[in-house]
Protein backbone atom coordinates (compact mmCIF):
# COMPACT_ATOMS: atom_id res chain seq x y z
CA UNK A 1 0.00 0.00 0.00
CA UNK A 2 3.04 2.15 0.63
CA UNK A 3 3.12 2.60 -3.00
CA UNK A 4 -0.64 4.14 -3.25
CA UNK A 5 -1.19 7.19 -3.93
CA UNK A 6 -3.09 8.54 -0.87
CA UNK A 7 -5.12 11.80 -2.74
CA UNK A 8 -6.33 8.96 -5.92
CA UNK A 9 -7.28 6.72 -3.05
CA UNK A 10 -9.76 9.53 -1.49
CA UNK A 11 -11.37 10.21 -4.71
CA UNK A 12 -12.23 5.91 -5.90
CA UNK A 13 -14.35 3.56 -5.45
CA UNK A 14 -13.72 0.03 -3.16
CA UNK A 15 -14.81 -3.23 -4.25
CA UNK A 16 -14.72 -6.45 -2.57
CA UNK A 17 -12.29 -9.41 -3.52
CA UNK A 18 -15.19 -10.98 -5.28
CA UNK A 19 -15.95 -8.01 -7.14
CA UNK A 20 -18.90 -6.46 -5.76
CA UNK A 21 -18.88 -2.64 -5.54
CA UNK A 22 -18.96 -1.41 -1.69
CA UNK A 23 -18.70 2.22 -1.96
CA UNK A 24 -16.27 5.48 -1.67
CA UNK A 25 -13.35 5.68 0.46
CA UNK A 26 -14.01 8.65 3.18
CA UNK A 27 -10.31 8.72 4.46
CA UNK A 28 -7.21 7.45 4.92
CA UNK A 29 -5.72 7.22 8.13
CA UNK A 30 -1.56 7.06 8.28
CA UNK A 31 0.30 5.15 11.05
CA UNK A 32 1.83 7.69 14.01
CA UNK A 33 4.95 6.32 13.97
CA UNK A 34 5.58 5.16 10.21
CA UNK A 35 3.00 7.80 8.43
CA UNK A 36 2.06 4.83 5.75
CA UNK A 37 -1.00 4.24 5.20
CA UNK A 38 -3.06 1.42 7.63
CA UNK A 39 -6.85 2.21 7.32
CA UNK A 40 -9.45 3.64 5.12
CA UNK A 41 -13.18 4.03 5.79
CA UNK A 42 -15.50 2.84 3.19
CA UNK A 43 -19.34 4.05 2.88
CA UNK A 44 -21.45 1.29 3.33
CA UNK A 45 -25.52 0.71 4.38
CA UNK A 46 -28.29 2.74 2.93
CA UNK A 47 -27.40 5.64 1.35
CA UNK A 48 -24.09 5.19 2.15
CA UNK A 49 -24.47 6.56 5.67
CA UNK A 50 -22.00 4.18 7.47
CA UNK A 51 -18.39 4.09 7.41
CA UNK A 52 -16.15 0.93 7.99
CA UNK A 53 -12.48 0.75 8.55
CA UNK A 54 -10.62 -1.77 6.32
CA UNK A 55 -6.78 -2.34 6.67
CA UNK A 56 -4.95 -1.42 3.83
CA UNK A 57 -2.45 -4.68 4.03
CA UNK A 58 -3.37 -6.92 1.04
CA UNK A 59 -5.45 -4.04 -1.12
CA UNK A 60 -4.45 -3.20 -4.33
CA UNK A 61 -4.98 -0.15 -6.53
CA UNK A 62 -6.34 -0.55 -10.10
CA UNK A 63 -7.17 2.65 -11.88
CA UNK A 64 -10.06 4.35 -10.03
CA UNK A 65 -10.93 1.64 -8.38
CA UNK A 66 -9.26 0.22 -4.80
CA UNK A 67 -9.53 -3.62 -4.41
CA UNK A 68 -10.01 -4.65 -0.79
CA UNK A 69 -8.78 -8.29 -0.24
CA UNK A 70 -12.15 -9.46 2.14
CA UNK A 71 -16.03 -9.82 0.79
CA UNK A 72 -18.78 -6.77 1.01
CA UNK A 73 -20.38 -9.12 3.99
CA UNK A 74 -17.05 -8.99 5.99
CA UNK A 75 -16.49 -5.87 5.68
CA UNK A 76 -19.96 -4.67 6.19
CA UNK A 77 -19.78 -6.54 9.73
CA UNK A 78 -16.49 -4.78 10.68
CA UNK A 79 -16.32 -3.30 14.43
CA UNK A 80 -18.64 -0.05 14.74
CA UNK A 81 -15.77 2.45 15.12
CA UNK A 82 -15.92 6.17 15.23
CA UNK A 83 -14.35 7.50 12.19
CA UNK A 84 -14.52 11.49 13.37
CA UNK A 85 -11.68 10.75 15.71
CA UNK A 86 -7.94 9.17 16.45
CA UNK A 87 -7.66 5.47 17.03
CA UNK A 88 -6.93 4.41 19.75
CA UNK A 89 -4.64 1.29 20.31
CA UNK A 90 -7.32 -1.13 21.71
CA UNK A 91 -9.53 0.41 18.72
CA UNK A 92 -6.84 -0.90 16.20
CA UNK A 93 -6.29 -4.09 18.09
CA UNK A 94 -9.84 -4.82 17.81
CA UNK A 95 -9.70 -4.24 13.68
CA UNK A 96 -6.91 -6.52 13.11
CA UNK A 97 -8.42 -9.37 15.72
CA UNK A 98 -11.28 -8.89 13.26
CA UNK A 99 -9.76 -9.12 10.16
CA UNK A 100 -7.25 -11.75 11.82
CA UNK A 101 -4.39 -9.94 10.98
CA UNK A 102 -1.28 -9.64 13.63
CA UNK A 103 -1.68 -6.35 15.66
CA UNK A 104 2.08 -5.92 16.94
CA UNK A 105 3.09 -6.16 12.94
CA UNK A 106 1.09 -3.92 12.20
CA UNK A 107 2.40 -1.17 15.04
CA UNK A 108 6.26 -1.67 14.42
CA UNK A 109 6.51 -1.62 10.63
CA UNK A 110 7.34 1.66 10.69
CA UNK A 111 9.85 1.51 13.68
CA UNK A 112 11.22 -1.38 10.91
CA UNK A 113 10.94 1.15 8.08
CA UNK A 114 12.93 3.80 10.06
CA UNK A 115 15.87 1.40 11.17
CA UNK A 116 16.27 0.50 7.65
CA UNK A 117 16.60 4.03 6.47
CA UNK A 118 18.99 5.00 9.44
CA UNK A 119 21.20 1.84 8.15
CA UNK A 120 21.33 2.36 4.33
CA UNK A 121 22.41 6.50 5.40
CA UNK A 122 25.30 4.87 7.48
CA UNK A 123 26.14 2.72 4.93
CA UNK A 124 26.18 5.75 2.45
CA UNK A 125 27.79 7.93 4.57
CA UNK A 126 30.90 6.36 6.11
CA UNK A 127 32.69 9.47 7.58
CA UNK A 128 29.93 9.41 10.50
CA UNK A 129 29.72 5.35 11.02
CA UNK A 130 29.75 6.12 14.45
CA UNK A 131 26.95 8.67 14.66
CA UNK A 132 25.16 6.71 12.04
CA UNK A 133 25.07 3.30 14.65
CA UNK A 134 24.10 5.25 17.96
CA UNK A 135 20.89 6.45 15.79
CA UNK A 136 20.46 3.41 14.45
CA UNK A 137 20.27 2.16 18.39
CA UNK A 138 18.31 4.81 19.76
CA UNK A 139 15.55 4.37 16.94
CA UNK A 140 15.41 0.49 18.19
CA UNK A 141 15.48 1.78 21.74
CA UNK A 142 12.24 4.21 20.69
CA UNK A 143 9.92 1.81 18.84
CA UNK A 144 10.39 -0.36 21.50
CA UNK A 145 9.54 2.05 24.67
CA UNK A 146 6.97 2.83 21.89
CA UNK A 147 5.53 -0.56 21.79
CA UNK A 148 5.93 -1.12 25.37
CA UNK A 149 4.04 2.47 26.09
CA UNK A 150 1.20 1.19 23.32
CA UNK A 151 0.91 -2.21 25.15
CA UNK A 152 1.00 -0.31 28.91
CA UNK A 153 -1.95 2.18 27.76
CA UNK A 154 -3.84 -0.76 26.00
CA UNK A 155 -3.92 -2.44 29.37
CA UNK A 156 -4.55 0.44 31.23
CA UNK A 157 -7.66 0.79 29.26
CA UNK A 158 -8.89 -2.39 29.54
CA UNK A 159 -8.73 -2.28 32.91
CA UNK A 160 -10.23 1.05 33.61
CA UNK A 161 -13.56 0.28 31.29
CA UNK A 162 -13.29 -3.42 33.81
CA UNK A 163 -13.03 -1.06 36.95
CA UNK A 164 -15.91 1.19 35.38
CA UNK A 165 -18.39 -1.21 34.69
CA UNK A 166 -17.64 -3.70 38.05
CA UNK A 167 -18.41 -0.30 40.03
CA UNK A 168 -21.33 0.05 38.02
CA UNK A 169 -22.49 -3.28 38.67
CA UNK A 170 -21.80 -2.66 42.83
CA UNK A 171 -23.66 0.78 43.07
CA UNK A 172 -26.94 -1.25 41.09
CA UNK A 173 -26.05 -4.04 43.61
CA UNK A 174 -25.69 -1.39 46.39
CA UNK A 175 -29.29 0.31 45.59
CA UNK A 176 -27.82 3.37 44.46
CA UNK A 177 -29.12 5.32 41.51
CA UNK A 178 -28.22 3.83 37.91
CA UNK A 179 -29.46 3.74 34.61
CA UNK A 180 -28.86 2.40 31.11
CA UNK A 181 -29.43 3.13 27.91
CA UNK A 182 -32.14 1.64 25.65
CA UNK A 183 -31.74 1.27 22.06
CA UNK A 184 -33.33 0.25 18.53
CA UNK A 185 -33.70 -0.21 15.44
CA UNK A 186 -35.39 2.38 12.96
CA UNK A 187 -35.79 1.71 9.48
CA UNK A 188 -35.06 4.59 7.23
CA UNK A 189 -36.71 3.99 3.85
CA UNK A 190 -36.05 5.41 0.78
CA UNK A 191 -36.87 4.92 -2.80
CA UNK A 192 -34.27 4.31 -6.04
CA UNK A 193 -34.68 5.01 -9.35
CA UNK A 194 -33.44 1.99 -11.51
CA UNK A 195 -33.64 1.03 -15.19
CA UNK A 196 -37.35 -1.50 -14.95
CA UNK A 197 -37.34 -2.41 -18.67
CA UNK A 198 -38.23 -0.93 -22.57
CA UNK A 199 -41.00 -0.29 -24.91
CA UNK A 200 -40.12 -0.25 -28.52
CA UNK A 201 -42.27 0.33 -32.13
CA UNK A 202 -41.74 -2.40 -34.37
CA UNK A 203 -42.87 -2.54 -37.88
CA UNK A 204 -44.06 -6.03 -39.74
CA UNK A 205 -45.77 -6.41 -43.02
CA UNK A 206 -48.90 -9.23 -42.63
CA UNK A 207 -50.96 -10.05 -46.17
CA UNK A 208 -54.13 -9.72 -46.21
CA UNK A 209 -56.75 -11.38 -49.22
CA UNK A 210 -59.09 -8.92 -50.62
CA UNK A 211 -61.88 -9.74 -53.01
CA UNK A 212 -63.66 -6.62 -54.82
CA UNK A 213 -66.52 -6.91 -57.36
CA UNK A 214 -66.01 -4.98 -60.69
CA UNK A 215 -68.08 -4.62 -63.29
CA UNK A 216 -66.58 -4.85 -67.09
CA UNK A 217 -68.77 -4.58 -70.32
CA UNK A 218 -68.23 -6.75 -73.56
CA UNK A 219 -69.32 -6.99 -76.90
CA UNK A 220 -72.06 -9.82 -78.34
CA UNK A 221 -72.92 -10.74 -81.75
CA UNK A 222 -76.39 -11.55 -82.37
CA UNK A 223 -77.67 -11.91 -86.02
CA UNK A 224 -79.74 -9.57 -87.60
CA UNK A 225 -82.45 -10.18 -90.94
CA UNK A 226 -83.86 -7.73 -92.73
CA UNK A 227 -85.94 -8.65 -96.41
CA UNK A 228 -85.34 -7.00 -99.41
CA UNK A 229 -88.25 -6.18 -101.31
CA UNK A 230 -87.72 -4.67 -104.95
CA UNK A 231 -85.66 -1.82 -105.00
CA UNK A 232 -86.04 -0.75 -101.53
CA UNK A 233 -82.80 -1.58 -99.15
CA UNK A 234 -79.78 -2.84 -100.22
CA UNK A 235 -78.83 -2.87 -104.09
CA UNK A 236 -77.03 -6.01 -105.36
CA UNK A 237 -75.29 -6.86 -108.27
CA UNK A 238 -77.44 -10.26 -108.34
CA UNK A 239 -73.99 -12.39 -108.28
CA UNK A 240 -73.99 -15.26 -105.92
CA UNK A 241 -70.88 -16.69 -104.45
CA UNK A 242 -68.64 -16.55 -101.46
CA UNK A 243 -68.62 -13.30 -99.24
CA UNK A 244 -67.22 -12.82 -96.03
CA UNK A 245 -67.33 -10.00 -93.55
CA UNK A 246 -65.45 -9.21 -90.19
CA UNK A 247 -66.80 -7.52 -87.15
CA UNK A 248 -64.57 -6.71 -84.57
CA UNK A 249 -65.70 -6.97 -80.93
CA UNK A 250 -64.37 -5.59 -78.11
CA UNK A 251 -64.76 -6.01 -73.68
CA UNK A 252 -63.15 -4.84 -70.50
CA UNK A 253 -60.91 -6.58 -68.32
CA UNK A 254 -60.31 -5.67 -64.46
CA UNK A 255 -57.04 -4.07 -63.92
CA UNK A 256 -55.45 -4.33 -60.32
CA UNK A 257 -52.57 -1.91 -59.46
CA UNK A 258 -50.85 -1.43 -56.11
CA UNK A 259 -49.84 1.66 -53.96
CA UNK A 260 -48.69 2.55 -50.36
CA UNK A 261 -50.37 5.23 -48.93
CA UNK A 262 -49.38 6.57 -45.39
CA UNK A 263 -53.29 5.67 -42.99
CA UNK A 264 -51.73 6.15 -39.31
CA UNK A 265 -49.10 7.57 -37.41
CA UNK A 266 -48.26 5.45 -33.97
CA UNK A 267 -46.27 6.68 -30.91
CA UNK A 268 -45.08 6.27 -27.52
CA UNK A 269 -45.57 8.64 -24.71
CA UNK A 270 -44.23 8.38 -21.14
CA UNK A 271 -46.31 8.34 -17.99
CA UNK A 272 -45.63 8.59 -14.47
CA UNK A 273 -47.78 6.20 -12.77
CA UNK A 274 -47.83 6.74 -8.59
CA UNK A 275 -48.17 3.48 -6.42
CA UNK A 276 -47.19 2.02 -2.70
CA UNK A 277 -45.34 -0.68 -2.13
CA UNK A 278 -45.21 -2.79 1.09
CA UNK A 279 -41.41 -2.70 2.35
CA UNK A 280 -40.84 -5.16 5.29
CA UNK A 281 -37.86 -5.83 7.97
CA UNK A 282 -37.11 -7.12 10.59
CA UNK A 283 -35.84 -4.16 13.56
CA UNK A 284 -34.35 -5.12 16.96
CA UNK A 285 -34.75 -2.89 20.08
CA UNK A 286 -33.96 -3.36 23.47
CA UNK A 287 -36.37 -4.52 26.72
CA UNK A 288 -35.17 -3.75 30.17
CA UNK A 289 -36.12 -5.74 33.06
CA UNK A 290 -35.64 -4.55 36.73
CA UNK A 291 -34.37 -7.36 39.26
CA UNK A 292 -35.28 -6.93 43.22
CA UNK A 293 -33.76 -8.79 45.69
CA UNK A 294 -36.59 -11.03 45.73
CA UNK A 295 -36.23 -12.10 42.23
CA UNK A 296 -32.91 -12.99 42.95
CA UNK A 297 -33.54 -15.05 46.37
CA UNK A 298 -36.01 -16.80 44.54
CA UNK A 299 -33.35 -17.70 41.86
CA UNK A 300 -31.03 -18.90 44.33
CA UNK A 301 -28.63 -16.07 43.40
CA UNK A 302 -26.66 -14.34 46.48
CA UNK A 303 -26.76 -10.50 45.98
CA UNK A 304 -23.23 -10.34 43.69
CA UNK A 305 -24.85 -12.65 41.30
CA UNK A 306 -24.19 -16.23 40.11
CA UNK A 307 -21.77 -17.93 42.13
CA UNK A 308 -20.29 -14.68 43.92
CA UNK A 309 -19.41 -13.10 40.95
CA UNK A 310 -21.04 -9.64 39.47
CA UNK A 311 -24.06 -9.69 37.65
CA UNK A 312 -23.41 -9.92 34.09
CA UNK A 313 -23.43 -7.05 32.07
């Protein structure tokens, strides 16, 4: 990760090591000894409204995109850590138990980093050999009253938050006042616009039959006598012998032609169409009970609890 660039990292996108998109990296956070990077905070839940800390061990950059070596599901279950503020040691501790990485690697890589760099400028610089080891030695001698300090204030806390909530449990014990704190579950719904399918116009060309009726005309020949009497009608030459005579008749015959001519225009229009929709899920809150001595005689518990120790928490 040391090679990262920390400003491209702000501005892309994580995915999981399956592939599936998680969301923007909020911030980097840079070890106090080392400065490299060791966290970033990814935007996860509904609307993005969550942040989760991911180490940056394993992650790789490609492009725009930052490719965290654990699954959306992992990640999404990560420790609920404030991301407003500095983390504290037992904070980190808890991150890499989580993501079962080794905590005390994690804090002295850079006391590593800097003994490496004091070494190569002796090397490079032989006139002040001397100098060059006694920094060398007091850099060792820091990181580890460093990592001794770390582990000293991680214990320290973990005892104080035992010491807070074992006097807790004695003043509820004792009858003085207490209270707790009740939570739950609230859904906040939303609604998304996504792509729900298309319309399109398609053209196709069907045949129909058609049968139409039209009327034609044509031409008969029907035979026609008329007598001659004397010299009325037709004069003859009184020859007899072979004449012949042609008529020429005519009809009609139905014609069919064939034209496209534009009948109808079709189109699509959009419409916004307003609806409810049941959303369902399932919300946990918190019940509390309140214990009297009573209850717990009738239990068979002593006043400190189960077998003499504090009640549980």
């Amino acid at each position: 990760m040391t090679t990262f660039d920390v400003n491209a990292i702000l501005s892309s996108t994580a995915y999981s090591s399956d592939g599936d998109k998680i969301g923007k990296v909020e911030q980097v956070f840079l070890d106090d000894n080392s400065g490299e990077p060791t966290f970033l905070t990814v935007n996860t839940g509904l609307f993005g409204a969550k942040e989760n800390f991911v180490p940056v061990k394993g992650a790789r950059q490609d492009g725009d995109r930052v490719v965290l070596p654990y699954t959306k599901d992992v990640i999404k279950d990560a420790p609920k850590v404030d991301a407003d503020q500095h983390l504290s040691p037992a904070e980190e501790e808890e991150l890499y138990r989580y993501y079962e990485l080794n905590y005390d690697d994690g804090r002295t890589a850079g006391t590593e980093h800097d003994r490496s760099a004091a070494a190569a400028g002796t090397d490079r610089d032989r006139s002040a050999a001397a100098a060059g080891t006694a920094g060398v030695a007091g850099t060792a001698a820091a990181g580890r009253d460093r990592r001794d300090g770390d582990v000293a204030d991680r214990d320290a806390v973990v005892a104080d938050r035992d010491r807070a909530a074992g006097d807790q449990d004695r003043a509820a014990v004792a009858g003085e006042d207490a209270s707790v704190v009740r939570h739950e579950e609230r859904l906040n719904v939303g609604t998304q616009e996504r792509e729900a399918g298309h319309a399109r116009l398609r053209k196709y060309v069907v045949t129909d039959h058609e049968t139409v009726d039209v009327p034609v005309e044509r031409e008969e020949v029907t035979v026609e006598r008329t007598p001659l009497n004397g010299t009325e009608g037709r004069v003859d030459n009184g020859v007899i012998g072979e004449e012949e005579v042609d008529v020429t008749l005519h009809e009609e015959r139905p014609v069919v032609e064939k034209e496209a001519v534009a009948v109808e225009e079709v189109g699509l229009n959009k419409q916004t169409v307003r609806e409810t929709q049941r959303v369902e899920a399932d919300v946990q809150k918190e019940q509390v009970d309140v214990e009297t001595d009573v209850d717990r005689k009738a239990a068979g518990r002593d006043d400190l609890g189960r077998d003499g120790d504090l009640p549980r928490r």
